[in-house]
Protein backbone atom coordinates (compact mmCIF):
# COMPACT_ATOMS: atom_id res chain seq x y z
CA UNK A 1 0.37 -28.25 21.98
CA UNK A 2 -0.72 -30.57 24.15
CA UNK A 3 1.01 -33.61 22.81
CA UNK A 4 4.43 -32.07 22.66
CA UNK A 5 4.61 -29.81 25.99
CA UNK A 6 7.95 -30.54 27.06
CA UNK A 7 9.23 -29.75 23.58
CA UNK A 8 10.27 -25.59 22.67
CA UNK A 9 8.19 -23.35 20.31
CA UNK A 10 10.63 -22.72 17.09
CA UNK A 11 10.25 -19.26 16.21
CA UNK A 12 12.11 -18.20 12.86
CA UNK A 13 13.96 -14.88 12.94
CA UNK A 14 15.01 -12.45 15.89
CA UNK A 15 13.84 -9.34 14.64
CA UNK A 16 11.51 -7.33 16.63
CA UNK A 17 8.33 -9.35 16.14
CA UNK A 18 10.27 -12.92 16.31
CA UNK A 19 12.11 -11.38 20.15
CA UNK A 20 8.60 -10.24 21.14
CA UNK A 21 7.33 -13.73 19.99
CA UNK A 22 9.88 -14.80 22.43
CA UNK A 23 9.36 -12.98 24.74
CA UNK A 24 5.24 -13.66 25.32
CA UNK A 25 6.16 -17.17 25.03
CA UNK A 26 8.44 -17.03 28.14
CA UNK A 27 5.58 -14.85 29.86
CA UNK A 28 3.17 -17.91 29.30
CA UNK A 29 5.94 -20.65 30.80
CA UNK A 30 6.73 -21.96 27.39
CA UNK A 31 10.20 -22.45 25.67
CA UNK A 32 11.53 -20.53 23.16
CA UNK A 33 14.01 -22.02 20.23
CA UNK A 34 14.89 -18.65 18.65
CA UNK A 35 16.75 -19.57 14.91
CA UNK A 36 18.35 -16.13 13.38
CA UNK A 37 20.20 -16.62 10.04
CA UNK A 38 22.45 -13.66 10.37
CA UNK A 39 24.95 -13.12 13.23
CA UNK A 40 23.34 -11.30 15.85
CA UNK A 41 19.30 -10.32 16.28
CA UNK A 42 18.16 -7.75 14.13
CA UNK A 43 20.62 -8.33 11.38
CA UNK A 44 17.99 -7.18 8.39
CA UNK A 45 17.56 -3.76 10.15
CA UNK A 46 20.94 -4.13 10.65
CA UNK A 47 21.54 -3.24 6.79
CA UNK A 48 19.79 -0.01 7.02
CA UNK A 49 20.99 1.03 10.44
CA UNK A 50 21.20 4.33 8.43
CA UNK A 51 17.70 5.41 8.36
CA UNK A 52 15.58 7.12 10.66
CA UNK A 53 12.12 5.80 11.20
CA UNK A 54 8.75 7.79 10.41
CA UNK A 55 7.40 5.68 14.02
CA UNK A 56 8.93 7.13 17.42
CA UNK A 57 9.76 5.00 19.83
CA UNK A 58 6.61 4.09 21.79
CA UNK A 59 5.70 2.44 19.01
CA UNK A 60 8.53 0.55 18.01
CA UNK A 61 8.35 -1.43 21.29
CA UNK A 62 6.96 -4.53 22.16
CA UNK A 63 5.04 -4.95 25.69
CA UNK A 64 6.31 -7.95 26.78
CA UNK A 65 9.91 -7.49 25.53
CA UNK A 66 9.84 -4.10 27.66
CA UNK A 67 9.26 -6.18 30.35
CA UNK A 68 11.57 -8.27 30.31
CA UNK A 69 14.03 -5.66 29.34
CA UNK A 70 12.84 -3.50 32.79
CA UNK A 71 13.47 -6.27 35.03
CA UNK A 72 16.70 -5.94 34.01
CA UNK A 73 17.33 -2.31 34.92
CA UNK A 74 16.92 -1.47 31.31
CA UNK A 75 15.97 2.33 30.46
CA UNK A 76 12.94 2.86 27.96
CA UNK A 77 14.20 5.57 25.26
CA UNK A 78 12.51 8.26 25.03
CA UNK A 79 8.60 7.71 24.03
CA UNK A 80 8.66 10.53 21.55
CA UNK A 81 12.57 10.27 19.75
CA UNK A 82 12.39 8.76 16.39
CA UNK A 83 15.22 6.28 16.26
CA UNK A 84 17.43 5.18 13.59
CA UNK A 85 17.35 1.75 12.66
CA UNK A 86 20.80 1.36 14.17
CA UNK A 87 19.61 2.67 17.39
CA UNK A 88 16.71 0.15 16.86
CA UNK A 89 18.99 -2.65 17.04
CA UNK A 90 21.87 -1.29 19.29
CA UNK A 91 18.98 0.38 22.26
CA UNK A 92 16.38 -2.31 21.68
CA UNK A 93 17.05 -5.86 20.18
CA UNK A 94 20.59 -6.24 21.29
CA UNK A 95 19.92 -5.66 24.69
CA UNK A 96 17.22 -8.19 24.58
CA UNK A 97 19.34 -10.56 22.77
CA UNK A 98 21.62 -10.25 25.45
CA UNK A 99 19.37 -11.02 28.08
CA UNK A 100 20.17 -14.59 29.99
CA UNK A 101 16.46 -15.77 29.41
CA UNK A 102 16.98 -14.62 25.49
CA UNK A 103 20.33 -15.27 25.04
CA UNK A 104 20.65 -19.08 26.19
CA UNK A 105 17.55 -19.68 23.81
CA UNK A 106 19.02 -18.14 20.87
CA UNK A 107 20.88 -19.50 17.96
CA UNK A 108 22.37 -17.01 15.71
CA UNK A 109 23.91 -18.24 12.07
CA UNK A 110 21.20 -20.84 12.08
CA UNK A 111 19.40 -20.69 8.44
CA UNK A 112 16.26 -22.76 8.27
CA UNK A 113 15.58 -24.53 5.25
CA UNK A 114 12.41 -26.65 5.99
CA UNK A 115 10.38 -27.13 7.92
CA UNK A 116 8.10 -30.41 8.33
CA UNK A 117 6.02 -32.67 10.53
CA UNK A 118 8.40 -35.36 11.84
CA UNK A 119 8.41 -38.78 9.40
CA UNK A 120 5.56 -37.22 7.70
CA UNK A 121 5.64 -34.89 4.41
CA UNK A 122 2.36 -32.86 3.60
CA UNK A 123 0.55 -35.78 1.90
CA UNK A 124 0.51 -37.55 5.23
CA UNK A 125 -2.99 -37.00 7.20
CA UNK A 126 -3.12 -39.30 10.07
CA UNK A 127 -2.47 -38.43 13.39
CA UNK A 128 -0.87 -35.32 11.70
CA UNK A 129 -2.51 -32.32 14.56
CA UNK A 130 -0.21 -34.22 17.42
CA UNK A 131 3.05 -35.12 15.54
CA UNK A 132 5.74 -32.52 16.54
CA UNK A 133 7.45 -30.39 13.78
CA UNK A 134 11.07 -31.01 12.37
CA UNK A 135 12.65 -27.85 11.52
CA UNK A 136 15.97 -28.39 9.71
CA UNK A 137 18.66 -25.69 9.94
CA UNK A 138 21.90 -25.26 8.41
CA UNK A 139 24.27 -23.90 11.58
CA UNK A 140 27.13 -21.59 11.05
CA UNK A 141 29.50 -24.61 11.93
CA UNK A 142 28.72 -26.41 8.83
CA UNK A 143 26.77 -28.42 9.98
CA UNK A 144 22.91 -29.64 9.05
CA UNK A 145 20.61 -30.77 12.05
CA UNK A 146 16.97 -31.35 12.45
CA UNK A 147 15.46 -29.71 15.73
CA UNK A 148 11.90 -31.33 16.80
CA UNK A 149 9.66 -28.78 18.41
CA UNK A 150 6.29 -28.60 19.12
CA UNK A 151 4.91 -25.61 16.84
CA UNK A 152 6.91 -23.26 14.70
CA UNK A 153 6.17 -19.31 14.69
CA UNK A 154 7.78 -17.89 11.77
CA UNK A 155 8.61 -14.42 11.69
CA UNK A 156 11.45 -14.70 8.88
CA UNK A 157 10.28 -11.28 7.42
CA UNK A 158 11.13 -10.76 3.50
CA UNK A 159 14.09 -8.80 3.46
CA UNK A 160 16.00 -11.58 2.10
CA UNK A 161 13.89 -11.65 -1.19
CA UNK A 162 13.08 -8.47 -3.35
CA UNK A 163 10.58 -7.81 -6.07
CA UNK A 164 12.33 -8.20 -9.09
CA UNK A 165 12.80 -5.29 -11.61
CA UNK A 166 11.11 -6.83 -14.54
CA UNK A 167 7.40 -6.08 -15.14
CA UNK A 168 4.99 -8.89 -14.52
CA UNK A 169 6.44 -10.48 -11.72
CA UNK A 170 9.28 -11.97 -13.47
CA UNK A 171 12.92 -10.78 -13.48
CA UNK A 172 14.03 -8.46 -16.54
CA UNK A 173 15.87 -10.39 -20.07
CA UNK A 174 19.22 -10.00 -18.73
CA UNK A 175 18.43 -9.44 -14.75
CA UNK A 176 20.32 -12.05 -13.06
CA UNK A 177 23.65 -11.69 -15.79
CA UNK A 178 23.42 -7.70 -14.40
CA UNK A 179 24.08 -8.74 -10.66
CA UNK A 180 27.36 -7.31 -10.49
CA UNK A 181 25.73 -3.85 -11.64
CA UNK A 182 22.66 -4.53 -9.25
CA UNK A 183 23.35 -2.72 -5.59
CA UNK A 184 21.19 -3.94 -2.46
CA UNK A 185 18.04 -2.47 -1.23
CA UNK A 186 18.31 0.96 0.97
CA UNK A 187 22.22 1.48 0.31
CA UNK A 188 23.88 4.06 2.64
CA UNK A 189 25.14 5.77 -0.13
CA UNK A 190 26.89 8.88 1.56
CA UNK A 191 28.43 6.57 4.43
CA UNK A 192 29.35 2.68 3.84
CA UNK A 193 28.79 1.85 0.47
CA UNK A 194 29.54 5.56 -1.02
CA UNK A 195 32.77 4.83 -3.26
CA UNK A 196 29.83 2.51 -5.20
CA UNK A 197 28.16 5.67 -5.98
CA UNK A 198 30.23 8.44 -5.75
CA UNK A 199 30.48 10.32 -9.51
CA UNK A 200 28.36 7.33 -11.19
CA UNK A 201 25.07 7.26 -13.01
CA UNK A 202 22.99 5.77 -10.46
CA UNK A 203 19.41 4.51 -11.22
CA UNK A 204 16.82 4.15 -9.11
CA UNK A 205 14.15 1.92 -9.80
CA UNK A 206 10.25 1.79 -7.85
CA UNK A 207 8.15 4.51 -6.29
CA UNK A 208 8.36 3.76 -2.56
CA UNK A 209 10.06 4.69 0.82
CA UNK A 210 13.31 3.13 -0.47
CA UNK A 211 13.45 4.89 -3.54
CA UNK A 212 12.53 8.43 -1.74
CA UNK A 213 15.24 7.69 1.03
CA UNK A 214 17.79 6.60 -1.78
CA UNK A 215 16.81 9.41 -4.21
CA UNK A 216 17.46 12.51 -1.40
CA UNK A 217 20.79 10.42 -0.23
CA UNK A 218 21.84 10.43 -3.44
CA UNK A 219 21.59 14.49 -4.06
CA UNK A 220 23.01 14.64 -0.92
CA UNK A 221 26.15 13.00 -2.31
CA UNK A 222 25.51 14.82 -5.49
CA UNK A 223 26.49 18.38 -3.58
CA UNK A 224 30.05 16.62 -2.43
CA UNK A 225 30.44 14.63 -5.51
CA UNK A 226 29.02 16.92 -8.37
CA UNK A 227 29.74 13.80 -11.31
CA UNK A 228 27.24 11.56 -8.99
CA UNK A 229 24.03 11.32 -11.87
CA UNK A 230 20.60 10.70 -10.57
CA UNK A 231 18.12 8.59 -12.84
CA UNK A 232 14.94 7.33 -11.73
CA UNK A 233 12.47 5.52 -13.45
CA UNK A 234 9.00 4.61 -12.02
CA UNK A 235 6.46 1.83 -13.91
CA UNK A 236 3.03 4.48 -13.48
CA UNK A 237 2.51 7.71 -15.20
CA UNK A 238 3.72 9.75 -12.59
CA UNK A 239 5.58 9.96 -9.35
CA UNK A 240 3.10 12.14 -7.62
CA UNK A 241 2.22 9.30 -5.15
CA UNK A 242 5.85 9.49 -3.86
CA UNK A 243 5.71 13.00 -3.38
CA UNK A 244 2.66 12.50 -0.54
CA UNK A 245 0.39 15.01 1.36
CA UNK A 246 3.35 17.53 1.82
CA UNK A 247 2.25 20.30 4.34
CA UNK A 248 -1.10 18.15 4.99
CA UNK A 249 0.89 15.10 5.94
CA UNK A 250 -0.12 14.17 9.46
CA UNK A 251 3.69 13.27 10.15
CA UNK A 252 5.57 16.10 8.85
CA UNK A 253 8.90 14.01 8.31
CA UNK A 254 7.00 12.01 5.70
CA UNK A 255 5.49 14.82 5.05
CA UNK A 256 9.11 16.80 3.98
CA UNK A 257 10.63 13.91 2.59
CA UNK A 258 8.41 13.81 -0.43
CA UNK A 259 8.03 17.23 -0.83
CA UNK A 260 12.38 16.97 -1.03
CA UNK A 261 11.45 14.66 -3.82
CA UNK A 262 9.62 16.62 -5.92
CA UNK A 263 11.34 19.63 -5.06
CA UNK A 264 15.00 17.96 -6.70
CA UNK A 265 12.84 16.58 -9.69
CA UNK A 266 11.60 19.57 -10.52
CA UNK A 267 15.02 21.41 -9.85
CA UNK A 268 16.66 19.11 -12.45
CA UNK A 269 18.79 17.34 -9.71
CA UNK A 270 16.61 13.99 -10.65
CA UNK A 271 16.26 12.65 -14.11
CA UNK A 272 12.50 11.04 -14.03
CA UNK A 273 11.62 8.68 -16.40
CA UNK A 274 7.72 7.89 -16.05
CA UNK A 275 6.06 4.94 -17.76
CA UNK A 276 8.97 3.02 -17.59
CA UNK A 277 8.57 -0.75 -17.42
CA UNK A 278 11.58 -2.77 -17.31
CA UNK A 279 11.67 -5.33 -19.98
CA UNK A 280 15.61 -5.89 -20.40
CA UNK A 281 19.23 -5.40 -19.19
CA UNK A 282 22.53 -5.52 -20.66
CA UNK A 283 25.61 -6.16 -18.84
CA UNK A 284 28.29 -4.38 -20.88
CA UNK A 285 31.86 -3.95 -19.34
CA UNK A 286 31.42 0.00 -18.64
CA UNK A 287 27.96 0.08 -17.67
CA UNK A 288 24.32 -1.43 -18.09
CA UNK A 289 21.90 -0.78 -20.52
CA UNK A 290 18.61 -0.60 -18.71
CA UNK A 291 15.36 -1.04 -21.48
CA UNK A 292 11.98 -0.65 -21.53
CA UNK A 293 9.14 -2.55 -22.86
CA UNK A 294 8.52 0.84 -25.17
CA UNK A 295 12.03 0.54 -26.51
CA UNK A 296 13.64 3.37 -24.20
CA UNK A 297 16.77 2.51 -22.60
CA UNK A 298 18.88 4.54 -20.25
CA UNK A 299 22.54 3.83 -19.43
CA UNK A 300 23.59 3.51 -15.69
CA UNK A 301 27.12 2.59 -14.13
CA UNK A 302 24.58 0.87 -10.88
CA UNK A 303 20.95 0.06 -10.29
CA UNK A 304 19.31 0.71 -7.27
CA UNK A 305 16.00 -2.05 -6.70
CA UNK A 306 13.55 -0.15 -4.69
CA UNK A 307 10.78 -3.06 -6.05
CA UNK A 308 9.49 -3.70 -2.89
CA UNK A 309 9.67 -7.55 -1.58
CA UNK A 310 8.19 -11.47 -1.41
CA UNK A 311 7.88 -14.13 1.25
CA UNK A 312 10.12 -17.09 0.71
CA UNK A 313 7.89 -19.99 0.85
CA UNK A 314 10.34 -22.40 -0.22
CA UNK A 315 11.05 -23.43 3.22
CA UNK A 316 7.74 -24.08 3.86
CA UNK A 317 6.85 -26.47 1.14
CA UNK A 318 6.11 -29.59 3.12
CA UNK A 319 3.75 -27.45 5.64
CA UNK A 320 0.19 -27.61 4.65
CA UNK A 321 -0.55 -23.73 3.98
CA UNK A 322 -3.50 -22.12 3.17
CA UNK A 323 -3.00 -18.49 1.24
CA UNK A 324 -5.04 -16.00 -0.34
CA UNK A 325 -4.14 -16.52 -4.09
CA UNK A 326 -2.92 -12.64 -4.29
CA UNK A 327 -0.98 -11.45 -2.05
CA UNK A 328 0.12 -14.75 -0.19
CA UNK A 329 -1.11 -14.17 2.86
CA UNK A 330 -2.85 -16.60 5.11
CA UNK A 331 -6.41 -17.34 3.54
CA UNK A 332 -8.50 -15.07 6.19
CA UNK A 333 -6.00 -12.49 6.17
CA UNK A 334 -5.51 -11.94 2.81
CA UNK A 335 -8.80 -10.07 1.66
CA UNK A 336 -8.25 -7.50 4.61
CA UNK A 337 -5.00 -6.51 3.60
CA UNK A 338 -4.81 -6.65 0.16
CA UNK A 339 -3.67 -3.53 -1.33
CA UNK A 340 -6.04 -3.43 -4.15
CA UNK A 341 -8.28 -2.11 -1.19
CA UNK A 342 -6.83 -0.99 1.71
CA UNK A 343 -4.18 0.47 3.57
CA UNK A 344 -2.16 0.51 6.63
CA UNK A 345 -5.33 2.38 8.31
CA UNK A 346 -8.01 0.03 7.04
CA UNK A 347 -6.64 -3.24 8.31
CA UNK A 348 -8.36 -4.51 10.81
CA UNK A 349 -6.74 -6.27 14.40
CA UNK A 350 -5.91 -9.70 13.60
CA UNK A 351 -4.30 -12.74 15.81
CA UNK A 352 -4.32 -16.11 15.61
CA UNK A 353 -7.50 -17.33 14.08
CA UNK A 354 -7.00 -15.31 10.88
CA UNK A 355 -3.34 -16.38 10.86
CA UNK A 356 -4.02 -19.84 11.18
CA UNK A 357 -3.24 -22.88 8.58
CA UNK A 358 -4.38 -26.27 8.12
CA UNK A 359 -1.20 -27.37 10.07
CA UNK A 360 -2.39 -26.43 13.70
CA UNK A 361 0.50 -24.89 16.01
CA UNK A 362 1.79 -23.17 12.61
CA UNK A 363 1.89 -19.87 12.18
CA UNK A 364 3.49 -17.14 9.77
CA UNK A 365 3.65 -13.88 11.61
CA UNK A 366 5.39 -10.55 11.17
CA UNK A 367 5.98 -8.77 7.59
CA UNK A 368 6.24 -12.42 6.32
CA UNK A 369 2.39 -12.67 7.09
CA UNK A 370 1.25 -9.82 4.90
CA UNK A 371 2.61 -11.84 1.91
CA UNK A 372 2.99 -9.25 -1.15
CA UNK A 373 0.86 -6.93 0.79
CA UNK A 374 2.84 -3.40 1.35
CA UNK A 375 0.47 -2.50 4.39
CA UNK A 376 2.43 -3.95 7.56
CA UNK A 377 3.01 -1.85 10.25
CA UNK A 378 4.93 -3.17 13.58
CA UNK A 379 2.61 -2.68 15.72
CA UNK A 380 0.30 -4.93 13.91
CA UNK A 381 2.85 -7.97 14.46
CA UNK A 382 3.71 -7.25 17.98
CA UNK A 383 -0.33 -7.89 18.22
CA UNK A 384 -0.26 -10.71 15.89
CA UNK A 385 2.57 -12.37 18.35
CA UNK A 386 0.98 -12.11 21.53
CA UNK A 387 -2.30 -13.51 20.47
CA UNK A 388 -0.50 -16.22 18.82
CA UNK A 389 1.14 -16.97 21.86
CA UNK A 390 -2.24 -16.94 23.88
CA UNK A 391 -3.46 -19.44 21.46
CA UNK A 392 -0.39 -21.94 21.84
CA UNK A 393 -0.92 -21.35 26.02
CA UNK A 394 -4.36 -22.41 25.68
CA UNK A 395 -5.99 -19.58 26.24
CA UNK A 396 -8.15 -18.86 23.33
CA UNK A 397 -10.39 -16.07 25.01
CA UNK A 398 -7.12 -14.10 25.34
CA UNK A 399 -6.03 -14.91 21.98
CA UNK A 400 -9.42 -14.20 20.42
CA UNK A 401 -9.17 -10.45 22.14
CA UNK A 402 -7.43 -8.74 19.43
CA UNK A 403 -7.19 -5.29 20.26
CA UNK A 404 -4.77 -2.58 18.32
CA UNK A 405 -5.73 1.18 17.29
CA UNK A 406 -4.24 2.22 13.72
CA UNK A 407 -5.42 5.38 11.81
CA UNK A 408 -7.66 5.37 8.75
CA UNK A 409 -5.04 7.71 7.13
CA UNK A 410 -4.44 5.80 4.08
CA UNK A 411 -1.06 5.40 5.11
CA UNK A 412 0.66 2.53 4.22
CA UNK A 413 4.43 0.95 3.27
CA UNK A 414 4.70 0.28 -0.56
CA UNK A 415 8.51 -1.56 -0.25
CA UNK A 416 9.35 -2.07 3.55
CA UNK A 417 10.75 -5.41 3.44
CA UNK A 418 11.47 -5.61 7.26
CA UNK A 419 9.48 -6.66 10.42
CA UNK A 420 9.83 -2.87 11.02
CA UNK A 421 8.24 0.40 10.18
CA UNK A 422 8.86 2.16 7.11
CA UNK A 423 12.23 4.05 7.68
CA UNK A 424 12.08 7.95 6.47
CA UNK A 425 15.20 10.14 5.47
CA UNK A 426 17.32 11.09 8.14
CA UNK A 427 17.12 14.24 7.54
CA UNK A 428 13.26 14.80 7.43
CA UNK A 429 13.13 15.36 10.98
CA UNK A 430 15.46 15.29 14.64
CA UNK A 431 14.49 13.35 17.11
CA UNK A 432 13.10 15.73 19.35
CA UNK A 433 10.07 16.54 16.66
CA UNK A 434 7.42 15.32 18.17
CA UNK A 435 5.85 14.59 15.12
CA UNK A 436 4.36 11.71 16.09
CA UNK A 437 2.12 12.28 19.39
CA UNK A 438 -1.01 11.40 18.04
CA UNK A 439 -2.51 9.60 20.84
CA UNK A 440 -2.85 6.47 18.45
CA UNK A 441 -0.01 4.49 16.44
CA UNK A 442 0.16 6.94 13.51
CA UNK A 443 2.81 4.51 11.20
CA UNK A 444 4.26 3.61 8.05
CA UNK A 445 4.67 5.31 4.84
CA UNK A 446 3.04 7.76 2.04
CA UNK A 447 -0.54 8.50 1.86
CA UNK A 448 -1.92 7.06 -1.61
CA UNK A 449 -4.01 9.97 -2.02
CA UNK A 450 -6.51 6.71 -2.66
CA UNK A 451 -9.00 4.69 -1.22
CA UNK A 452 -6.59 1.17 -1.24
CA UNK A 453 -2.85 0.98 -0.55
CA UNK A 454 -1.70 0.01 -4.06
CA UNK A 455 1.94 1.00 -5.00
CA UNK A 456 0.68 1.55 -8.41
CA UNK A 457 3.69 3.81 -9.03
CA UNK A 458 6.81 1.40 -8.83
């Protein structure tokens, strides 16, 4: 950054890893441009404020965001409680957000839709390492303008973009014509969005934390609203990966959760359709007829998408990237998190060399990072951030130091589309269980009962 130091650091998206990002940066004396595309910080959590994470809070917390948060007078939650994502946003990233040094540097309703060297397109060589970046953003007052900055940290997550429900990658025959019968991901279905799913045939489709939280919310509003029909159909031969390690679980509010699951299957209170790959939907004016490439078809009145998610690389088109061809991830980092082979607990520490691309002072960080890969866990991006941060500084021996603890538990997300840890039922656990004192970061989702992290089962 040499050649641009009196220009800011752009850093896409104030969730928790783009506020830590932030945050280190103001540590090392450099200026943050912080560009959210919702109204306030933490507006993807935001959307499932509902949920309670499997993570307490020690490990939902970034260091150097703490600090800056203590300085001003600011009261750490309790270490062990495990928060909602509501209490995420409300305890955590709004206060930060709020903070002068945060606060003047932040620019809410500010969507970025490229970003670029300046004059230059990707084609362009020369000089290329010391032009500055253009990063063009559509502003909630209409208006389009180009910011120049000096490197661009993107922590954009992949909330905004979910797996579709059609096998092979591609949306279903009929998928996008269906929208209107198509709900969001993680719906609170017994609080803000119930009238949606009160007394209807609701199906839920994938074999993740998503579907588990939306399956038990969903019998839950089955006792109040005995007409409320649960379908679920998963793509793999069985749904025993949802269901977990039960008693053996080493959190025992995952641990519950898909024991729930299997116990309201088995009960009859869940209609499970295995084997079940989505080939087709039809839009009718009463319902939607959801088929399968075997020729089965089951009627619903709403469709729940619990397909997991997908970077949106579109905005980064004129960049000059370098990702592993699966799971598009950076290059490096692909091959150590792909899900074909490991989980949450086998991915190594990682910072900026394995994140870099060809475009020096670029850097995709956070859930975006992991590409398709289901295996990010929070703590892993808070890491990712301040060694990217070190490496921007100049100070490569404290970037190369990549240090972070995670279990070999075979634990890993298989649909999180936030920069946050997998969220668990609320009502798996209080917050006073405790569940999660392991003396290392003990995160994420379901154990695979394998030796990878593959969500074979959506």
């Amino acid at each position: 950054m040499d050649s641009a130091k009196n220009l800011p650091v752009a850093v896409i998206g104030a969730g928790p890893v783009g506020l830590a990002a932030a945050a280190h940066l103001l540590e090392r004396g450099l200026e943050p441009l912080i560009l959210e595309a919702g109204t306030t910080a933490g507006a993807a959590i935001d959307q499932w404020r509902h949920i309670r994470l499997f993570s307490p809070w020690r490990f939902n917390l970034d260091a150097a965001a703490v600090r800056l948060l203590e300085s001003a007078g600011w009261e750490t939650p309790r270490p062990t409680a495990l928060p909602y994502g509501g209490e995420l946003v409300d305890n955590y990233l709004a206060p930060l957000a709020a903070l002068p040094e945060i606060a003047s540097r932040l620019q809410t309703g500010a969507r970025v839709v490229a970003v670029t060297r300046a004059g230059m397109d990707k084609t362009h060589t020369r000089n290329r390492d010391t032009t500055p970046f253009t990063v063009r953003v559509e502003h909630a007052d209409g208006e389009t303008r180009d910011h120049t900055v000096a490197a661009v940290i993107d922590a954009s997550g992949t909330w905004s973009r979910r797996n579709p429900l059609g096998t092979s990658g591609l949306p279903a025959i009929g998928e996008d014509t269906a929208a209107d019968r198509i709900s969001a991901p993680l719906p609170d279905v017994t609080g803000r969005d119930r009238a949606a799913f009160a007394g209807r045939r609701v199906l839920v489709v994938g074999a993740g934390h998503s579907a588990a939280n939306t399956l038990t919310s969903l019998a839950d509003l089955a006792r109040e609203e005995p007409e409320t029909r649960i379908l679920w159909a998963v793509r793999g031969a069985s749904a025993a990966k949802v269901y977990g390690g039960g008693d053996a679980d080493g959190l025992p509010a995952r641990g519950q959760l898909g024991g729930r699951v299997r116990r309201l299957v088995e009960a009859g209170k869940i209609e499970l359709h295995t084997g079940f790959g989505i080939s087709s939907l039809k839009s009718l004016d009463s319902h939607v007829t959801v088929e399968a490439a075997d020729g089965r078809t089951i009627d619903a009145d709403i469709v729940v998408p619990c397909t997991g998610f997908r970077p949106d690389l579109d905005i980064l088109r004129e960049i000059r990237l370098e990702l592993d061809p699966a799971v598009e991830a950076p290059r490096e980092l692909g091959p150590l998190i792909d899900p074909e082979f490991h989980s949450c607990g086998t991915v190594p520490p990682h910072g900026a060399r394995l994140l870099a691309h060809p475009d020096k002072d670029f850097y995709i960080v956070g859930m975006k990072s992991y590409g398709r890969a289901p295996t990010f866990l929070l703590a892993t991006g808070y890491e990712q951030v301040r060694s990217v941060v070190a490496a921007l500084a100049g100070d490569r021996e404290a970037a190369d130091t990549v240090q972070l603890e995670l279990p070999e538990t075979g634990v890993c997300s298989t649909d999180a589309g936030t920069s946050c840890d997998v969220p668990a039922a609320a009502t798996a656990a209080g917050p006073d269980s405790g569940c999660c004192a392991a003396p290392e970061p003990v995160l994420g989702g379901f154990p695979t009962g394998l030796s990878h992290g593959r969500s074979g089962g959506n």
